[in-house]
Protein backbone atom coordinates (compact mmCIF):
# COMPACT_ATOMS: atom_id res chain seq x y z
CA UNK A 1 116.68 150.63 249.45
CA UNK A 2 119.64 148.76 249.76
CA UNK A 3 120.25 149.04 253.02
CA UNK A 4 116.58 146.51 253.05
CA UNK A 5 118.20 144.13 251.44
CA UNK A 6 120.95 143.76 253.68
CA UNK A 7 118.56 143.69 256.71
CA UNK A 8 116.26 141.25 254.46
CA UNK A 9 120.02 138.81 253.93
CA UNK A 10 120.87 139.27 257.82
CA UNK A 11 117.51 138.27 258.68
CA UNK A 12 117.38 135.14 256.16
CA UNK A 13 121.02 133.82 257.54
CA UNK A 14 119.58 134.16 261.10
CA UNK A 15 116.95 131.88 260.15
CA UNK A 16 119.10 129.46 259.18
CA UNK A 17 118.98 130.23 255.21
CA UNK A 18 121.97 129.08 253.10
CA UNK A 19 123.34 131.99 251.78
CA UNK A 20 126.68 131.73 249.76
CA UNK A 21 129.01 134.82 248.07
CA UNK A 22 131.89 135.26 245.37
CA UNK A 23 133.95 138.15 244.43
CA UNK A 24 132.69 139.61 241.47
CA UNK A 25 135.07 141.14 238.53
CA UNK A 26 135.13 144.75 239.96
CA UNK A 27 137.11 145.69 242.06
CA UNK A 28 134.86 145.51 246.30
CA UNK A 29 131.96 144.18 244.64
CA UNK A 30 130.80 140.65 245.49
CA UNK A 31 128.08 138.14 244.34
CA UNK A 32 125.36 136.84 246.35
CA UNK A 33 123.71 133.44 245.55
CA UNK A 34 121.62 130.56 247.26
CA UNK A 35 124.05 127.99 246.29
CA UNK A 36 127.48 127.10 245.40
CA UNK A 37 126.42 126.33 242.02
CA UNK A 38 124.69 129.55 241.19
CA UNK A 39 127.89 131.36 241.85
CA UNK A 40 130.31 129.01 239.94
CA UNK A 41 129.74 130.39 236.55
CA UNK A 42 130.43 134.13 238.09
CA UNK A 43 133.71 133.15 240.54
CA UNK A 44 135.35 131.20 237.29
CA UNK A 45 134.80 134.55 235.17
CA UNK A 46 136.22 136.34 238.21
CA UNK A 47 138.68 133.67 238.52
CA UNK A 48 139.87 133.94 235.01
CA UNK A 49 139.83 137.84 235.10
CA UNK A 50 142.09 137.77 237.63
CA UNK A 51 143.85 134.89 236.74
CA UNK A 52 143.96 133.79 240.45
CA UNK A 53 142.11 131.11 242.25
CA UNK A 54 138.79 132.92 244.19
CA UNK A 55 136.88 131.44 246.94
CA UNK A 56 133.03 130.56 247.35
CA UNK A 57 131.99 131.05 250.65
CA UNK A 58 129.08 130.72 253.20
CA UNK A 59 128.07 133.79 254.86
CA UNK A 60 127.28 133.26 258.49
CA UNK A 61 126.09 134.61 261.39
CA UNK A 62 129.29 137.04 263.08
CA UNK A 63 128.06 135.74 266.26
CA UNK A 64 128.66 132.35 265.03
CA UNK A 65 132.61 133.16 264.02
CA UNK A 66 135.50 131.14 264.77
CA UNK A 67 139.46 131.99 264.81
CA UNK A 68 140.31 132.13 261.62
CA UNK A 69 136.53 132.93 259.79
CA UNK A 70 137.14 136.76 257.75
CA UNK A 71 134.45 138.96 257.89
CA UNK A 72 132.37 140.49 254.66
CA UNK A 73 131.55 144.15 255.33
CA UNK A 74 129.21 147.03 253.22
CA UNK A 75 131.59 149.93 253.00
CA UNK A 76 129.54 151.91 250.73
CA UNK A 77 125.83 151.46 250.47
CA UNK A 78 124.33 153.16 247.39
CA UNK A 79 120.91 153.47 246.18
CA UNK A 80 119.63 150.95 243.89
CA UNK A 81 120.72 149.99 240.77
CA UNK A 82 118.57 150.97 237.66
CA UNK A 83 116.55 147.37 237.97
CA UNK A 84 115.84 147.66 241.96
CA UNK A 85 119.13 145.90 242.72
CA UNK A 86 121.02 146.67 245.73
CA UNK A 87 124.60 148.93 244.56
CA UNK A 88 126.91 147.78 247.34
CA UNK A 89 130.63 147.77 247.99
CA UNK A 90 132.23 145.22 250.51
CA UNK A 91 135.26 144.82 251.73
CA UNK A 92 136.74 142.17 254.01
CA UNK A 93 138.42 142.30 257.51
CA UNK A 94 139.94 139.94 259.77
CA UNK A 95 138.50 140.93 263.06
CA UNK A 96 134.86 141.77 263.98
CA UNK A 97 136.45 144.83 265.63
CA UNK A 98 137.62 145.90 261.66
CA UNK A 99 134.17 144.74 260.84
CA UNK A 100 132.53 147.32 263.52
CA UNK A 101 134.18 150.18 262.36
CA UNK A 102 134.45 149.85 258.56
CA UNK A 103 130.93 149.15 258.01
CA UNK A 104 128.82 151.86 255.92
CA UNK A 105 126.28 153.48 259.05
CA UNK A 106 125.28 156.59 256.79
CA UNK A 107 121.41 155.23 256.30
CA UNK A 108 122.21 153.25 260.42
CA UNK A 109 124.35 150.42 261.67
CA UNK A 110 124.69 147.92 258.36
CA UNK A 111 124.61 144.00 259.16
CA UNK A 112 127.91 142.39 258.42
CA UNK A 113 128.76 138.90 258.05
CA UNK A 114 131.10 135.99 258.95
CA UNK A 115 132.27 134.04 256.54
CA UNK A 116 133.86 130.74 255.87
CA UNK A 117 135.25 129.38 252.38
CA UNK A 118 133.10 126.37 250.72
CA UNK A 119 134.80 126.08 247.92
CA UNK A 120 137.93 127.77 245.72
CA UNK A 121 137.23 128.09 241.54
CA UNK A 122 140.83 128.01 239.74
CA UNK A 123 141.32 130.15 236.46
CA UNK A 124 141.31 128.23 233.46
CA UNK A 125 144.95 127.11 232.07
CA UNK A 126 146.18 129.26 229.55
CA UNK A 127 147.21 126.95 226.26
């Protein structure tokens, strides 16, 4: 279920895991990776798809949120994908309020995260 392997990630990030995430090409989904350099390859496609600069960030614990940190949230949990892999849609908020009430609680309360940029991939030039 999908709504595992969101406990599974809010578990891992309590423990202190790195855990890092890019917007993907479609439109609320988002990549998750174990480091900055995993997601690279898929925030420059995104990047150059949108022809906009995208950010890498670090998803943290929401208790450990500052002023300023935006919030990545499951709005639509799905079953899994065809190969076991989670079918989620995020969205992102400002305020862990937004956070509360936009998060998907259809299969109980989803974990959301805080998150804070790492890193920003700029679209390739056009010649």
């Amino acid at each position: 279920m999908s709504i595992d392997w969101l406990n599974d990630l809010e578990r891992a990030i309590d423990n202190g895991k790195e855990v890092y995430a890019c917007p993907g090409v479609s439109r609320n989904q988002w990549m998750i990776g174990k480091s900055v350099d995993e997601l690279s390859r898929q925030a420059k496609r995104t990047a150059d798809s949108r022809k906009m600069p995208v950010s890498i960030v670090r998803l943290i614990n929401k208790q450990d949120a500052v002023a300023g940190d935006l919030f990545l949230v499951p709005t639509k949990i799905e079953d899994p994908g065809p190969r076991g892999e989670p079918q989620i849609q995020w969205s992102t908020v400002e305020t862990r309020e937004a956070a509360e009430m936009m998060r998907d609680v259809r299969q109980g309360p989803s974990p959301f995260f805080a998150m804070q940029s790492e890193t920003t991939i700029n679209p390739t030039e056009a010649a």
